[in-house]
C-alpha atoms as a PDB file:
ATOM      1  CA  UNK A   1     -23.206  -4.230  15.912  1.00  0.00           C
ATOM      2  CA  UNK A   2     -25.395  -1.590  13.434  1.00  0.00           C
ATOM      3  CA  UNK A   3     -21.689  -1.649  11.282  1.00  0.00           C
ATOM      4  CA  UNK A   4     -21.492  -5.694  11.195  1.00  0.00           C
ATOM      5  CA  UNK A   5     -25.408  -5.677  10.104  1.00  0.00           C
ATOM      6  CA  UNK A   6     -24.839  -4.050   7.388  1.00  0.00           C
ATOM      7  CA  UNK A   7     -22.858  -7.086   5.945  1.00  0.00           C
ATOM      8  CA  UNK A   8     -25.756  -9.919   6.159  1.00  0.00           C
ATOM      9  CA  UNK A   9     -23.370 -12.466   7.754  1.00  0.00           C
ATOM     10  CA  UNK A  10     -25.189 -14.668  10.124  1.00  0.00           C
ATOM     11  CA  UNK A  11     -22.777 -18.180   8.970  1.00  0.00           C
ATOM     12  CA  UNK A  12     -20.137 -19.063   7.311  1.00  0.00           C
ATOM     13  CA  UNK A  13     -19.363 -17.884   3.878  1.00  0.00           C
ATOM     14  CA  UNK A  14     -18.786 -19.799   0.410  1.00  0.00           C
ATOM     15  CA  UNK A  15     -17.015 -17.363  -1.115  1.00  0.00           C
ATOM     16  CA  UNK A  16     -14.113 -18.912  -3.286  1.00  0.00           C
ATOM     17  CA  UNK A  17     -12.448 -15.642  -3.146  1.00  0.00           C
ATOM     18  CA  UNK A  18     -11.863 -15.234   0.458  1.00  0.00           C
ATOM     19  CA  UNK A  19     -10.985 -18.985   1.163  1.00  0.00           C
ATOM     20  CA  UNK A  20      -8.178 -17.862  -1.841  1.00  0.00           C
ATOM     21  CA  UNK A  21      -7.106 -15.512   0.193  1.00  0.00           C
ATOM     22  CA  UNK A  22      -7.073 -17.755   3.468  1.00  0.00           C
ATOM     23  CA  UNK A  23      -4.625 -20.235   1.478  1.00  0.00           C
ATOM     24  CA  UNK A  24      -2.629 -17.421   0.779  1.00  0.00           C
ATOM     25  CA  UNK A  25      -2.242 -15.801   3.988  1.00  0.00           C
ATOM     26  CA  UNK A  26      -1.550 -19.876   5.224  1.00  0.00           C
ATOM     27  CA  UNK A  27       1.422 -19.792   3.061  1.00  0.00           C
ATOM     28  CA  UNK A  28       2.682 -16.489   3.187  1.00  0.00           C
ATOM     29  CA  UNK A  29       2.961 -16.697   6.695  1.00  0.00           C
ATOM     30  CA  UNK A  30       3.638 -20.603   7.553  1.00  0.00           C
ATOM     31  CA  UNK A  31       0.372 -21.322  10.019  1.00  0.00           C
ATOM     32  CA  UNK A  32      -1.917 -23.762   9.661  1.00  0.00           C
ATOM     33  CA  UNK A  33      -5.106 -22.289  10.713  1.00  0.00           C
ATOM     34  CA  UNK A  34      -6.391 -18.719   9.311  1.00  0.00           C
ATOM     35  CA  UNK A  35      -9.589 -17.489  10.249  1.00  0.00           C
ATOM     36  CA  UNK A  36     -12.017 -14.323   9.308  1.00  0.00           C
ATOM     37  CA  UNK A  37     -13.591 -14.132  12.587  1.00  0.00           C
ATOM     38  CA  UNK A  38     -16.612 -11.339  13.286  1.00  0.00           C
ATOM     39  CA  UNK A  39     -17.360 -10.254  16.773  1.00  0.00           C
ATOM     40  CA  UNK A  40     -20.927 -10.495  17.462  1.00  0.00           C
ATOM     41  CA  UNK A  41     -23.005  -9.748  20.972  1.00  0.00           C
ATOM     42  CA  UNK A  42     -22.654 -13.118  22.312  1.00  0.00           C
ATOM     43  CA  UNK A  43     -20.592 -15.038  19.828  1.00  0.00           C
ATOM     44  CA  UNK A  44     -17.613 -15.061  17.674  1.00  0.00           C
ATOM     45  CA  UNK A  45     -18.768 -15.960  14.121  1.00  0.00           C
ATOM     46  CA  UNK A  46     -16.067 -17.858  11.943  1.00  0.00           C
ATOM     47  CA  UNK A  47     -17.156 -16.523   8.397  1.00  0.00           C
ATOM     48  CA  UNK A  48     -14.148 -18.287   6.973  1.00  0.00           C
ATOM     49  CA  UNK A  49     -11.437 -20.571   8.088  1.00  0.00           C
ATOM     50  CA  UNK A  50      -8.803 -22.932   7.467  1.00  0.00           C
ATOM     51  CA  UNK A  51      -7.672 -25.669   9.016  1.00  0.00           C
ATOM     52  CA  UNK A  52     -10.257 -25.804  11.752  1.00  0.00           C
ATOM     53  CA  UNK A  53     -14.043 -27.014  11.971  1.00  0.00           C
ATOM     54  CA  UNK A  54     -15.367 -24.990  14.763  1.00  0.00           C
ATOM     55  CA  UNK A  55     -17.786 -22.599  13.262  1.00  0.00           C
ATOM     56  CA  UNK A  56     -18.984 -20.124  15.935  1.00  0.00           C
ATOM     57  CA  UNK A  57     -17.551 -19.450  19.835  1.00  0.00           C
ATOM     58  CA  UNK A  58     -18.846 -17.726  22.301  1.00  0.00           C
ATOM     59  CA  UNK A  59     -17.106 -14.053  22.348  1.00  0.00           C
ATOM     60  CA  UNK A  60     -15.998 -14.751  25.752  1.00  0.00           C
ATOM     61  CA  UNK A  61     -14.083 -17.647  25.074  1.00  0.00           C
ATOM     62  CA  UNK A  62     -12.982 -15.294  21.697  1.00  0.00           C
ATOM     63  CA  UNK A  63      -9.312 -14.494  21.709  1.00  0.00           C
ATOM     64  CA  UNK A  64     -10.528 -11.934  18.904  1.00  0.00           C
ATOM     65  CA  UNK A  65     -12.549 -10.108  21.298  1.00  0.00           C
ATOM     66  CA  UNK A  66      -9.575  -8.954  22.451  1.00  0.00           C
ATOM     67  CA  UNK A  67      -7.642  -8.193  19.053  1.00  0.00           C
ATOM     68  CA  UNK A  68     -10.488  -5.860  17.877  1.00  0.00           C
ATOM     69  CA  UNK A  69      -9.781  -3.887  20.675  1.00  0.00           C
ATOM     70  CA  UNK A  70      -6.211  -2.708  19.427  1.00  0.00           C
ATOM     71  CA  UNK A  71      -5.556  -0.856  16.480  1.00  0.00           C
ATOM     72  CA  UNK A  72      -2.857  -2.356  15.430  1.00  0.00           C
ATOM     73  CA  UNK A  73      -1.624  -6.473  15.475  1.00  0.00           C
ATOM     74  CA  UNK A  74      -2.373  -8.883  18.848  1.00  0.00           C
ATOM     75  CA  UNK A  75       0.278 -11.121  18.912  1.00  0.00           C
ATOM     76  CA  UNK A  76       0.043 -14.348  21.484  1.00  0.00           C
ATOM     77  CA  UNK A  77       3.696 -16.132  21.178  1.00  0.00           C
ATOM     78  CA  UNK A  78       2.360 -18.766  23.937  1.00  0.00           C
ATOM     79  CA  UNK A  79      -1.271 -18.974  24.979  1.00  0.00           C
ATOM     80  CA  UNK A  80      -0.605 -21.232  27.944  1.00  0.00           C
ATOM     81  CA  UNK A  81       1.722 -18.439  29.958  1.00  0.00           C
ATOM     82  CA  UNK A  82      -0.692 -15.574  28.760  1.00  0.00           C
ATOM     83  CA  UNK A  83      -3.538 -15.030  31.769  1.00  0.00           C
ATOM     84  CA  UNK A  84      -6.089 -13.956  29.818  1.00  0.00           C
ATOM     85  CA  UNK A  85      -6.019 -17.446  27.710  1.00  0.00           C
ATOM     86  CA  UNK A  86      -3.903 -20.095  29.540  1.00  0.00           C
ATOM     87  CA  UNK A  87      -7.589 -21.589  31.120  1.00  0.00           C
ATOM     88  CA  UNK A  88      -9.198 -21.008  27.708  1.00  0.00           C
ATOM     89  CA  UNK A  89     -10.949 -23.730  26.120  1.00  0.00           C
ATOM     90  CA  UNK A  90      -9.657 -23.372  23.225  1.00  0.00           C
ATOM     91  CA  UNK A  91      -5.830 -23.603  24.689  1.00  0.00           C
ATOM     92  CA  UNK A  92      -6.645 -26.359  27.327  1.00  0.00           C
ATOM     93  CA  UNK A  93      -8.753 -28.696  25.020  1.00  0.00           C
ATOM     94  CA  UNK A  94      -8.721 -30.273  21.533  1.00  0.00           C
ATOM     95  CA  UNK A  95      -7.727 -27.141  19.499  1.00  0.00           C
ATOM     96  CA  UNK A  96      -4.837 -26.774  21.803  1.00  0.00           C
ATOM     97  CA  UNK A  97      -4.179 -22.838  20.254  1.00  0.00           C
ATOM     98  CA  UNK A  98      -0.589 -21.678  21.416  1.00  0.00           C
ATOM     99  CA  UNK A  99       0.503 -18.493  18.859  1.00  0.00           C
ATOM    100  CA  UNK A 100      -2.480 -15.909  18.078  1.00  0.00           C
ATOM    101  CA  UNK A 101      -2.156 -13.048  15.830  1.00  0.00           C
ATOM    102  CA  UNK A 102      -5.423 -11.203  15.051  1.00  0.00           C
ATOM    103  CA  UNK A 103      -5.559  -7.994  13.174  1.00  0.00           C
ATOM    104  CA  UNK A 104      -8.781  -5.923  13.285  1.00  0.00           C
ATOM    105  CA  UNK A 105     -11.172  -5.769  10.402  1.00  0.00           C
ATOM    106  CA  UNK A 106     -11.953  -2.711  10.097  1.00  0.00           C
ATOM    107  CA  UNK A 107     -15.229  -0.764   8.254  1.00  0.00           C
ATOM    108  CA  UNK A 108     -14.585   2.368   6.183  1.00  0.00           C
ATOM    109  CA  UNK A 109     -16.012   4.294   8.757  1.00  0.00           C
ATOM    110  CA  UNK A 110     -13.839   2.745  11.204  1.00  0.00           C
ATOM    111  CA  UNK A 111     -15.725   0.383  13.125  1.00  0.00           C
ATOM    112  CA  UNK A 112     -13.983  -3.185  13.739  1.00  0.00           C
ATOM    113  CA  UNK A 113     -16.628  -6.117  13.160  1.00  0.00           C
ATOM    114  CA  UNK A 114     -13.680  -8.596  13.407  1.00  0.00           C
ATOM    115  CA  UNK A 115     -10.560  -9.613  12.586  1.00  0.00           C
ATOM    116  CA  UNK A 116      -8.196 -11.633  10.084  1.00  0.00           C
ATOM    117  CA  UNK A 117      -6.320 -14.100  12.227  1.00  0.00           C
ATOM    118  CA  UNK A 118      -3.950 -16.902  12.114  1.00  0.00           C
ATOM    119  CA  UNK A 119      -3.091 -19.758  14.855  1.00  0.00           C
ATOM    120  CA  UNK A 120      -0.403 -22.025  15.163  1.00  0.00           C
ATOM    121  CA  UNK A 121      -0.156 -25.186  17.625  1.00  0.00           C
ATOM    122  CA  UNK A 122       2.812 -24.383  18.658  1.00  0.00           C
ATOM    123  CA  UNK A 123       4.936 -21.341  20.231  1.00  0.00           C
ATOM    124  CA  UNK A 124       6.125 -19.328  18.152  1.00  0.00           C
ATOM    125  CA  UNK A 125       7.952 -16.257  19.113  1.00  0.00           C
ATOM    126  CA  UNK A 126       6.696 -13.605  17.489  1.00  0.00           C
ATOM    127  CA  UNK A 127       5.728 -11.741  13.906  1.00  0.00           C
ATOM    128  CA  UNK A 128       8.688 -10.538  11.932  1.00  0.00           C
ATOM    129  CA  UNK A 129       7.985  -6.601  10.199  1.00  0.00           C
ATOM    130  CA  UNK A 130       7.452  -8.694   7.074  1.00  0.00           C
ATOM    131  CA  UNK A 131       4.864 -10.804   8.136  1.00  0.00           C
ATOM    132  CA  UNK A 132       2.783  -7.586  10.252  1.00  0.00           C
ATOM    133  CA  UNK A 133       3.351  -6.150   7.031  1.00  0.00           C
ATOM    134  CA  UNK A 134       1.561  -8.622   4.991  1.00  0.00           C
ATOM    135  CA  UNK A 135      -1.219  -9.329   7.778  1.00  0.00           C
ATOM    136  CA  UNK A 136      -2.547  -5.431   6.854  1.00  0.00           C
ATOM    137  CA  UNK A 137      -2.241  -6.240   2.823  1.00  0.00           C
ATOM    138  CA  UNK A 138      -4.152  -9.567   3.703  1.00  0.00           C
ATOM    139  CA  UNK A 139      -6.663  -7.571   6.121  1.00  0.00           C
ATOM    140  CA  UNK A 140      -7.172  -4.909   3.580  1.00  0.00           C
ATOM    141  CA  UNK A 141      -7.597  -7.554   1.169  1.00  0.00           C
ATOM    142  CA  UNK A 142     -10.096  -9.289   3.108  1.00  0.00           C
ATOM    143  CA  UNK A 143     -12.155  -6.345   4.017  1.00  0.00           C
ATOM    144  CA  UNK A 144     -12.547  -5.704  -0.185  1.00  0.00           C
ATOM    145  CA  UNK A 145     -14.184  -8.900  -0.518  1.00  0.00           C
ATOM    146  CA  UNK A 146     -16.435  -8.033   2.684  1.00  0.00           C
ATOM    147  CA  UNK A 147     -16.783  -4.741   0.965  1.00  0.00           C
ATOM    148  CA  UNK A 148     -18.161  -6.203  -2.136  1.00  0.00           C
ATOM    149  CA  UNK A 149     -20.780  -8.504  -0.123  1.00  0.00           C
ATOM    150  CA  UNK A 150     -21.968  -5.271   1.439  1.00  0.00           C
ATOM    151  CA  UNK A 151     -22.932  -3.576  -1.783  1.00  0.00           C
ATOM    152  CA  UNK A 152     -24.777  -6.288  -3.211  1.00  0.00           C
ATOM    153  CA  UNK A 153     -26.742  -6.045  -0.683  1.00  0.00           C
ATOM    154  CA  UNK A 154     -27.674  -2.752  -0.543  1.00  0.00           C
ATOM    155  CA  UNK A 155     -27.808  -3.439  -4.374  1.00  0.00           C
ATOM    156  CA  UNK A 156     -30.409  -6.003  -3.690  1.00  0.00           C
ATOM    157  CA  UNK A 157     -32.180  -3.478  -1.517  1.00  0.00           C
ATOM    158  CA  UNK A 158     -32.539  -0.969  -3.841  1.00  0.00           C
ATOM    159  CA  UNK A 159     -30.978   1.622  -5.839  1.00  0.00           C
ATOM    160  CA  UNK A 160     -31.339   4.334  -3.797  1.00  0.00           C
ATOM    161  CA  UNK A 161     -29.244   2.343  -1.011  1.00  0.00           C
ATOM    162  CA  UNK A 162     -26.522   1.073  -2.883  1.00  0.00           C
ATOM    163  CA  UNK A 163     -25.886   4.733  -4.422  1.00  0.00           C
ATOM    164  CA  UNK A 164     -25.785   6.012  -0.734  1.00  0.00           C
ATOM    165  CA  UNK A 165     -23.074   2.890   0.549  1.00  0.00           C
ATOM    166  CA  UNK A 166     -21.102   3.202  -2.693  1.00  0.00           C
ATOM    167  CA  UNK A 167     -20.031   7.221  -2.442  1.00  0.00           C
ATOM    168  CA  UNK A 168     -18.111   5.675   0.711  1.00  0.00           C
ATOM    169  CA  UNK A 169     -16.376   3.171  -1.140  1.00  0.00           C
ATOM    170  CA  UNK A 170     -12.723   3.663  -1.783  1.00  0.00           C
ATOM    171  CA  UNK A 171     -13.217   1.186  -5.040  1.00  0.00           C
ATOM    172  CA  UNK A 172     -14.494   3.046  -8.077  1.00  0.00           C
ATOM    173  CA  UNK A 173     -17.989   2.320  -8.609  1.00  0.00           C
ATOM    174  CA  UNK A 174     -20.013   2.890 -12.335  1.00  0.00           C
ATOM    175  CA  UNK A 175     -23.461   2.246 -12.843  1.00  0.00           C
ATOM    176  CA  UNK A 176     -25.226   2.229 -16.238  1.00  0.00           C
ATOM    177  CA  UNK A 177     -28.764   1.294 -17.786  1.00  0.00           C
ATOM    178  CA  UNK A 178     -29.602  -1.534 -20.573  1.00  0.00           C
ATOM    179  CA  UNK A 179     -28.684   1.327 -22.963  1.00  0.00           C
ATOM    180  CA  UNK A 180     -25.290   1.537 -22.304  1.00  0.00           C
ATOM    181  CA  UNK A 181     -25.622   5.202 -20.434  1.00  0.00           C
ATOM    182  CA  UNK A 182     -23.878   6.122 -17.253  1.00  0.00           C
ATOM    183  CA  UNK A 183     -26.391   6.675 -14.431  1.00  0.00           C
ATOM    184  CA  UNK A 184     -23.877   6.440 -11.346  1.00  0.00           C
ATOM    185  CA  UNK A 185     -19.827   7.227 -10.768  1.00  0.00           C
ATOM    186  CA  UNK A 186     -18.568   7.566  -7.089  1.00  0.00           C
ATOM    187  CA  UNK A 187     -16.113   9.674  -5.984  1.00  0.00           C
ATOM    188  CA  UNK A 188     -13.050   7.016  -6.568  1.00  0.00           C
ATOM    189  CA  UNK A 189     -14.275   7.071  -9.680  1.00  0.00           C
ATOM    190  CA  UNK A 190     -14.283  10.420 -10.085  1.00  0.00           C
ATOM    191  CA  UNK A 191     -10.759  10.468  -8.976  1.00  0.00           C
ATOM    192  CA  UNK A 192      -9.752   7.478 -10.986  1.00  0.00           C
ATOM    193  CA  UNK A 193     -10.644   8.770 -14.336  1.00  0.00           C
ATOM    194  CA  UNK A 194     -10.351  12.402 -13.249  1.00  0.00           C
ATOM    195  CA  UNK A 195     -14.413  13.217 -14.460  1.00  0.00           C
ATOM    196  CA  UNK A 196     -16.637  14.565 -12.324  1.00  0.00           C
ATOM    197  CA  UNK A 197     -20.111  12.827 -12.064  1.00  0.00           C
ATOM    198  CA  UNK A 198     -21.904  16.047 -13.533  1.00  0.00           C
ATOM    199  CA  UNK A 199     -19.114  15.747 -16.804  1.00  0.00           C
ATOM    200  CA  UNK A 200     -20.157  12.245 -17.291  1.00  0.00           C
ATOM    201  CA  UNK A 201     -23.558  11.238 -15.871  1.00  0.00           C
ATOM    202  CA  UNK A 202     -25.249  10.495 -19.108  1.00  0.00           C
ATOM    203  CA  UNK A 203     -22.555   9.609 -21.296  1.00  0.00           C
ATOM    204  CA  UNK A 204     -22.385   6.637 -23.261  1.00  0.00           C
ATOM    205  CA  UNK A 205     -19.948   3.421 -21.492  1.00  0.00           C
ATOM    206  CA  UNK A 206     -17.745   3.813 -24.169  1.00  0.00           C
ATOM    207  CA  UNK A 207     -16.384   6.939 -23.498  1.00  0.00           C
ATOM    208  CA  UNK A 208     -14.140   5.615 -21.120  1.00  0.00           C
ATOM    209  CA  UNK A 209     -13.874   1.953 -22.255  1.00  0.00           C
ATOM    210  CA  UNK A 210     -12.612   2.439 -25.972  1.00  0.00           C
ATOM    211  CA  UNK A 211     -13.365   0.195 -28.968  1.00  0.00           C
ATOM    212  CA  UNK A 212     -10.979  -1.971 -28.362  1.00  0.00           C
ATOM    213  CA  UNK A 213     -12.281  -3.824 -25.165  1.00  0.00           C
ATOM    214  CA  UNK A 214     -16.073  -2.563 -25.922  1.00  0.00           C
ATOM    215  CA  UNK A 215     -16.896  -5.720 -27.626  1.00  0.00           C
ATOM    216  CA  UNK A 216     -15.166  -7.592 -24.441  1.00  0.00           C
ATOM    217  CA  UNK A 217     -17.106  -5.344 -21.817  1.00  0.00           C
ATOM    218  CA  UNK A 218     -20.568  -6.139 -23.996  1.00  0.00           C
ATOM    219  CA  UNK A 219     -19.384  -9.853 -23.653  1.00  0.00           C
ATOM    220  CA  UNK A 220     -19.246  -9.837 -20.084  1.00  0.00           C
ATOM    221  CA  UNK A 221     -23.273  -7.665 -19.736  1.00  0.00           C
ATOM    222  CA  UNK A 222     -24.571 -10.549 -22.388  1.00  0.00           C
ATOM    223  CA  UNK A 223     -24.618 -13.861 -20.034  1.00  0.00           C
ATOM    224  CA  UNK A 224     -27.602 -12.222 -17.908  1.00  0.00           C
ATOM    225  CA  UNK A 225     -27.868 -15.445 -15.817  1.00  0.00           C
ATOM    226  CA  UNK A 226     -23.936 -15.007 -14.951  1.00  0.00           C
ATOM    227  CA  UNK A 227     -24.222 -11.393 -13.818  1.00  0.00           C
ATOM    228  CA  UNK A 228     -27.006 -11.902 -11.892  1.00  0.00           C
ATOM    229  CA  UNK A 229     -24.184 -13.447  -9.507  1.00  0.00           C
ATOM    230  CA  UNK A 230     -21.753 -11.195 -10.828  1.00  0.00           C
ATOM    231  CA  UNK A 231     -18.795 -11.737 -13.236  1.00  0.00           C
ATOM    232  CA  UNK A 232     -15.295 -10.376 -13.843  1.00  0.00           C
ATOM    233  CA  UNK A 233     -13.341  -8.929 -16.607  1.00  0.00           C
ATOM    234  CA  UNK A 234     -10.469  -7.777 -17.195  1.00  0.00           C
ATOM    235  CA  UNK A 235      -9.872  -4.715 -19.586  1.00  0.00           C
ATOM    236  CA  UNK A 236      -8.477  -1.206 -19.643  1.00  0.00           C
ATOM    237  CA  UNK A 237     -10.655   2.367 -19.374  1.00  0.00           C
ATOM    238  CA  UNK A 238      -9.667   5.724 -20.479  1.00  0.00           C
ATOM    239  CA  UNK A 239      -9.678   8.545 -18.402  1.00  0.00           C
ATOM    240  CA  UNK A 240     -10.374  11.699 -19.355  1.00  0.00           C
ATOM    241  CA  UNK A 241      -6.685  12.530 -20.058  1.00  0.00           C
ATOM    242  CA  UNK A 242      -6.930   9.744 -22.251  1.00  0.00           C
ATOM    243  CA  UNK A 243      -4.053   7.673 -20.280  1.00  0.00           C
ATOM    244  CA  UNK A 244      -5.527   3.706 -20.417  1.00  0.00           C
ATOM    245  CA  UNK A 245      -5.888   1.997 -16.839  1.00  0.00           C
ATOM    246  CA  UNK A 246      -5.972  -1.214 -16.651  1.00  0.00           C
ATOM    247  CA  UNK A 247      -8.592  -3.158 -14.047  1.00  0.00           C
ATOM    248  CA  UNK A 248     -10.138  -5.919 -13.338  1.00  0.00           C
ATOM    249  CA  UNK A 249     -14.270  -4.928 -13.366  1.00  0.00           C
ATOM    250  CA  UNK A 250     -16.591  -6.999 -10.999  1.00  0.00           C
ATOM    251  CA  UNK A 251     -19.627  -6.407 -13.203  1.00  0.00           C
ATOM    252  CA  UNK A 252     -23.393  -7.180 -11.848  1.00  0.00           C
ATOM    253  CA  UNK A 253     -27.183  -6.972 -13.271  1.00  0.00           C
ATOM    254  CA  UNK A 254     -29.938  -6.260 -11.092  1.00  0.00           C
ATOM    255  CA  UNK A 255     -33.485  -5.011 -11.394  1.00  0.00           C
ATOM    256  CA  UNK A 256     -35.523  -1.921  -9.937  1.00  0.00           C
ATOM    257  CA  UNK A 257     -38.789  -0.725 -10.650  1.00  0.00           C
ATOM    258  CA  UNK A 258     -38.736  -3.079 -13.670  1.00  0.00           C
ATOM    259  CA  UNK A 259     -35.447  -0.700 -14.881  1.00  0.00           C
ATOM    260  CA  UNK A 260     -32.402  -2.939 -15.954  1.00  0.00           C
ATOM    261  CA  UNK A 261     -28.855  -1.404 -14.206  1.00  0.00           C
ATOM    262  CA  UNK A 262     -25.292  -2.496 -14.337  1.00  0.00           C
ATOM    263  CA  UNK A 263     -22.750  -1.925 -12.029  1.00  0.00           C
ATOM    264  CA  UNK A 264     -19.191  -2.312 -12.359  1.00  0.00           C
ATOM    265  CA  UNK A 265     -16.524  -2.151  -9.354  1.00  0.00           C
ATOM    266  CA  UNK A 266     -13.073  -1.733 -10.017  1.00  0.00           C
ATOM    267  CA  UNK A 267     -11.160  -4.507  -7.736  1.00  0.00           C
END
């Protein structure tokens, strides 16, 4: 519960990315209904979905409940010869569920808060290795975008907190002030672009983003109102080997203590 607080999810989410990725995961894997369901106390919180308009169950009607208990794919081929859901309401009424796969979504320090899942309303026998396969791409996918929602908020909290979340995030994370100086690089970073934060704490942006995507990068800090909410861009950094990476930034504004920081995450 202290793991799924962290993410500031109390309803369901407009976030265009993640219903991308539920149309996705519909058509990769030929269901009708995906869902990012989180596992709460007392209820199961839909924070996205497709093809359904229930919003919240209670976690002991939940077939994810269940899923977040395994580490690895649930898979339900028929609901109505399964005991622990053939009386479920969610078999036996309207929805009329029949295949359930869940996959846990999983924290970086292991916790599951939920899980990705997808329904059909009919039978189906089971998942092929291709389609368990892309499940854990889509899951991993879903928990960056979950990822991201947790740093802004810790962003929005204060400096100090979002420094502390972000040296546990696997995506490279660079902060710098309205001068253009690097005040922040986490340890994917560090790997990333292979300098240590001592080597480049303090150093100007543009010794890894070279002159030729500079004036691009400074395009995407000048719309303040747009990075308030965050913007993307897509152009290529130098590491310290001098070998250009491409990436697509997420780049944000914020202010503390009347100081103006970026931050860019590498997606």
């Amino acid at each position: 519960m202290a793991a799924l607080s962290e993410y500031g999810i109390d309803h369901g989410l407009c976030d265009p990315g993640l219903n991308n990725l539920l149309n996705l995961a519909a058509n990769v894997l030929n269901v009708p209904i995906v869902l990012v369901s989180l596992i709460e106390e007392q209820r199961q919180l839909l924070a996205a979905g497709l093809g359904i308009s229930v919003c919240e169950t209670s976690r002991e009607a939940s077939f994810c409940a269940h899923a977040i208990l395994r580490r690895k794919i649930m898979v339900i081929p028929d609901a109505r010869f399964d005991a622990r859901f053939k009386d479920n309401p969610m078999v036996v009424g309207t929805t009329h569920i029949r295949f359930y796969a869940g996959i846990p979504l999983r924290t970086l320090s292991g916790y599951a808060i939920g899980t990705l899942c997808i329904i059909d309303l009919k039978p189906r026998r089971t998942l092929s290795a291709r389609d368990e396969h892309n499940m854990q791409d889509l899951a991993a996918l879903v928990m960056d975008r979950l990822e991201m929602r947790r740093l802004e908020l810790a962003r929005n909290a204060s400096q100090v907190r979002f420094e502390n979340i972000a040296n546990t995030s696997l995506d490279s994370i660079i902060c710098v002030n309205d001068k253009g100086i690097i005040t922040f690089w986490n340890a994917s970073a560090e790997k990333m672009l292979e300098y240590s934060r001592a080597q480049i704490t303090g150093n100007n942006i543009d010794t890894i983003v070279p002159k030729a995507f500079i004036e691009k990068f400074n395009a995407a800090v000048s719309d303040k109102e747009a990075l308030i909410k965050g913007v993307t861009v897509e152009l290529k950094v130098q590491s310290r080997s001098e070998a250009l990476i491409p990436v697509e930034l997420s780049v944000s504004m914020w202010a503390d203590d009347f100081t103006v920081s970026y931050g860019a995450i590498r997606m």
